[in-house]
C-alpha atoms as a PDB file:
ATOM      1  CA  UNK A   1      -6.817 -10.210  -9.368  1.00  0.00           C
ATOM      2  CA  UNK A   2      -3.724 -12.726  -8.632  1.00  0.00           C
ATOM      3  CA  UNK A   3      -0.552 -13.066 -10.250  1.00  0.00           C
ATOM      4  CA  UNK A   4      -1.734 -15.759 -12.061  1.00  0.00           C
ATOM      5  CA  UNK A   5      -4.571 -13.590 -13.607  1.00  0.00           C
ATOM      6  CA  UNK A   6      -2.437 -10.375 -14.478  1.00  0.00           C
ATOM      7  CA  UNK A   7       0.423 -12.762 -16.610  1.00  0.00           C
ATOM      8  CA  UNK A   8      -2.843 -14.600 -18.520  1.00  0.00           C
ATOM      9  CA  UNK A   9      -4.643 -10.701 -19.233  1.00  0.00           C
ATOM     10  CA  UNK A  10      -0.647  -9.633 -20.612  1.00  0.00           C
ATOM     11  CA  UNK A  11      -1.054 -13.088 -23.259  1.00  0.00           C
ATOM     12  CA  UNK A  12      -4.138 -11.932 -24.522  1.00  0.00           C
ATOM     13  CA  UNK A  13      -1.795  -8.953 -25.753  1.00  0.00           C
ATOM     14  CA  UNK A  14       0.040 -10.965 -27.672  1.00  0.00           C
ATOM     15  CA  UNK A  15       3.076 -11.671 -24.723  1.00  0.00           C
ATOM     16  CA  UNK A  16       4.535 -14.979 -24.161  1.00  0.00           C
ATOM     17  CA  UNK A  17       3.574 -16.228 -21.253  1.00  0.00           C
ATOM     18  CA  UNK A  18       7.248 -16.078 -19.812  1.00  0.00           C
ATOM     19  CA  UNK A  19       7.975 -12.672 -21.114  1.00  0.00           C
ATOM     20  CA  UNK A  20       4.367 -11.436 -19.177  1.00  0.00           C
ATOM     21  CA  UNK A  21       5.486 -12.832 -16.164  1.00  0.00           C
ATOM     22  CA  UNK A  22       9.273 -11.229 -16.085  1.00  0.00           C
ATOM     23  CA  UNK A  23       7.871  -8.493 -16.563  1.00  0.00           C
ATOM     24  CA  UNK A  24       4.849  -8.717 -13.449  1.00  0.00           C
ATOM     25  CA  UNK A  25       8.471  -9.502 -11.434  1.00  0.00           C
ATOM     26  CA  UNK A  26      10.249  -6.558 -12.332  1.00  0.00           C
ATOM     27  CA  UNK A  27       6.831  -4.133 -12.006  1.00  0.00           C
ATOM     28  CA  UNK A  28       6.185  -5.881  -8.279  1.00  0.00           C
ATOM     29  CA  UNK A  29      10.317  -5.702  -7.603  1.00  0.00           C
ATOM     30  CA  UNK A  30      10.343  -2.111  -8.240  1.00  0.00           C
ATOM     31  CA  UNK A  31       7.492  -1.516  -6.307  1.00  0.00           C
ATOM     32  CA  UNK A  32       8.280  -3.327  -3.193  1.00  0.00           C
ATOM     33  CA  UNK A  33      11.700  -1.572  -3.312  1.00  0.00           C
ATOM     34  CA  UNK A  34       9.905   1.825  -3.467  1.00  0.00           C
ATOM     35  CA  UNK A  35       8.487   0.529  -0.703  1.00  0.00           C
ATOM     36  CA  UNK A  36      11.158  -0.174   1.186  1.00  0.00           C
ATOM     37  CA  UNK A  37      12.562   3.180   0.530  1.00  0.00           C
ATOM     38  CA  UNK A  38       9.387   4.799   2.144  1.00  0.00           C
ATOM     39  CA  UNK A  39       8.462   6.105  -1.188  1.00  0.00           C
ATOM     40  CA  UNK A  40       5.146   5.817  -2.797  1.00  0.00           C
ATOM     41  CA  UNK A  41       4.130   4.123  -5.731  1.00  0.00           C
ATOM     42  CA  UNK A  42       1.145   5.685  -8.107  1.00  0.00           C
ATOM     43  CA  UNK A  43       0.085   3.830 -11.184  1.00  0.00           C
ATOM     44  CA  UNK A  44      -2.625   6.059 -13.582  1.00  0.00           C
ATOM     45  CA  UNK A  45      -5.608   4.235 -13.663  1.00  0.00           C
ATOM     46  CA  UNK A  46      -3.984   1.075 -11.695  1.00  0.00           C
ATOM     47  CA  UNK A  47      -3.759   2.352  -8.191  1.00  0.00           C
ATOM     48  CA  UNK A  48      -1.613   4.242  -5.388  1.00  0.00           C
ATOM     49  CA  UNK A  49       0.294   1.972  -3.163  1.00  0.00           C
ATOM     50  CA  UNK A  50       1.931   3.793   0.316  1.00  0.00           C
ATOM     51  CA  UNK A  51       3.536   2.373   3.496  1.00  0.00           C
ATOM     52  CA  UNK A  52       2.236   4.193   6.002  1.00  0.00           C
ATOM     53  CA  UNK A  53       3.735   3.958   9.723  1.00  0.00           C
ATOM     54  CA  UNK A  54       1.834   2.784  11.884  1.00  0.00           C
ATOM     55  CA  UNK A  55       2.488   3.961  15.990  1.00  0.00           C
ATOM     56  CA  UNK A  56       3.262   1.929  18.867  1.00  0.00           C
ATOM     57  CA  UNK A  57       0.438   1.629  21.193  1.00  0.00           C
ATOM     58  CA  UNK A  58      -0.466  -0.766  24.401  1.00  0.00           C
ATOM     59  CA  UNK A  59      -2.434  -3.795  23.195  1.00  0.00           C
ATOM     60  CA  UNK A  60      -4.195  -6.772  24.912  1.00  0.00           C
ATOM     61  CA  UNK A  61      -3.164 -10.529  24.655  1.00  0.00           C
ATOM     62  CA  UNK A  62      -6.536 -11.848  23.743  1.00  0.00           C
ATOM     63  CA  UNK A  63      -5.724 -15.207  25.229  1.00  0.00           C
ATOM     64  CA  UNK A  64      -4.916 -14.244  28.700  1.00  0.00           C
ATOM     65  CA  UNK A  65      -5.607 -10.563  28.537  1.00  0.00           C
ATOM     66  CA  UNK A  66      -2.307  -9.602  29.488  1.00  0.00           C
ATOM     67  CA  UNK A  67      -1.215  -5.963  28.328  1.00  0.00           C
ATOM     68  CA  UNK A  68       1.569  -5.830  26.167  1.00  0.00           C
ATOM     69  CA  UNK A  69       3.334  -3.069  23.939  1.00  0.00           C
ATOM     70  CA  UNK A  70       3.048  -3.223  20.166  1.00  0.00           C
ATOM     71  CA  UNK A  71       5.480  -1.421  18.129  1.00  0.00           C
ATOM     72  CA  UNK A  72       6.240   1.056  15.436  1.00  0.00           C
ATOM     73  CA  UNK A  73       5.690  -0.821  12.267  1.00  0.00           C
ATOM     74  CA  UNK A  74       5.036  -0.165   8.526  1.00  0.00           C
ATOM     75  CA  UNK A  75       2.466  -2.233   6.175  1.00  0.00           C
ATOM     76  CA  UNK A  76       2.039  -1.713   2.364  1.00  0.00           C
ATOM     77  CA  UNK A  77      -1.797  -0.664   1.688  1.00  0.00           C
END
């Protein structure tokens, strides 16, 4: 489901189309802020969103197979 999708399901509940979609922003604001923070975010019945960190490890250059070293990073799932 797309943005797009979630601010037409909140008119069927009788929101205005603009008001639906300020409040999608703030909801996906807070939530990439949490985020940020390294917090979690869990939603009842919507879902559980974490940013896990991922460790540095040697990797391969697939186009000349060259070894290289890929970093600490973090990735919302």
């Amino acid at each position: 489901m797309d943005k797009a999708e979630l601010i037409e399901v909140a008119e069927h509940a009788n929101s205005s189309k603009g008001e639906a979609q300020r409040y999608l922003e703030a909801t996906l604001r807070n939530t990439r802020q949490a985020l940020e923070g390294g917090g979690d975010v869990r939603n009842t019945g919507f879902g559980k969103f974490l940013c896990p960190r991922a460790q540095g490890h040697e990797g391969c250059q697939p186009a000349d197979q060259n070894k290289m070293r890929i970093p600490v990073s973090k990735e919302a799932v």
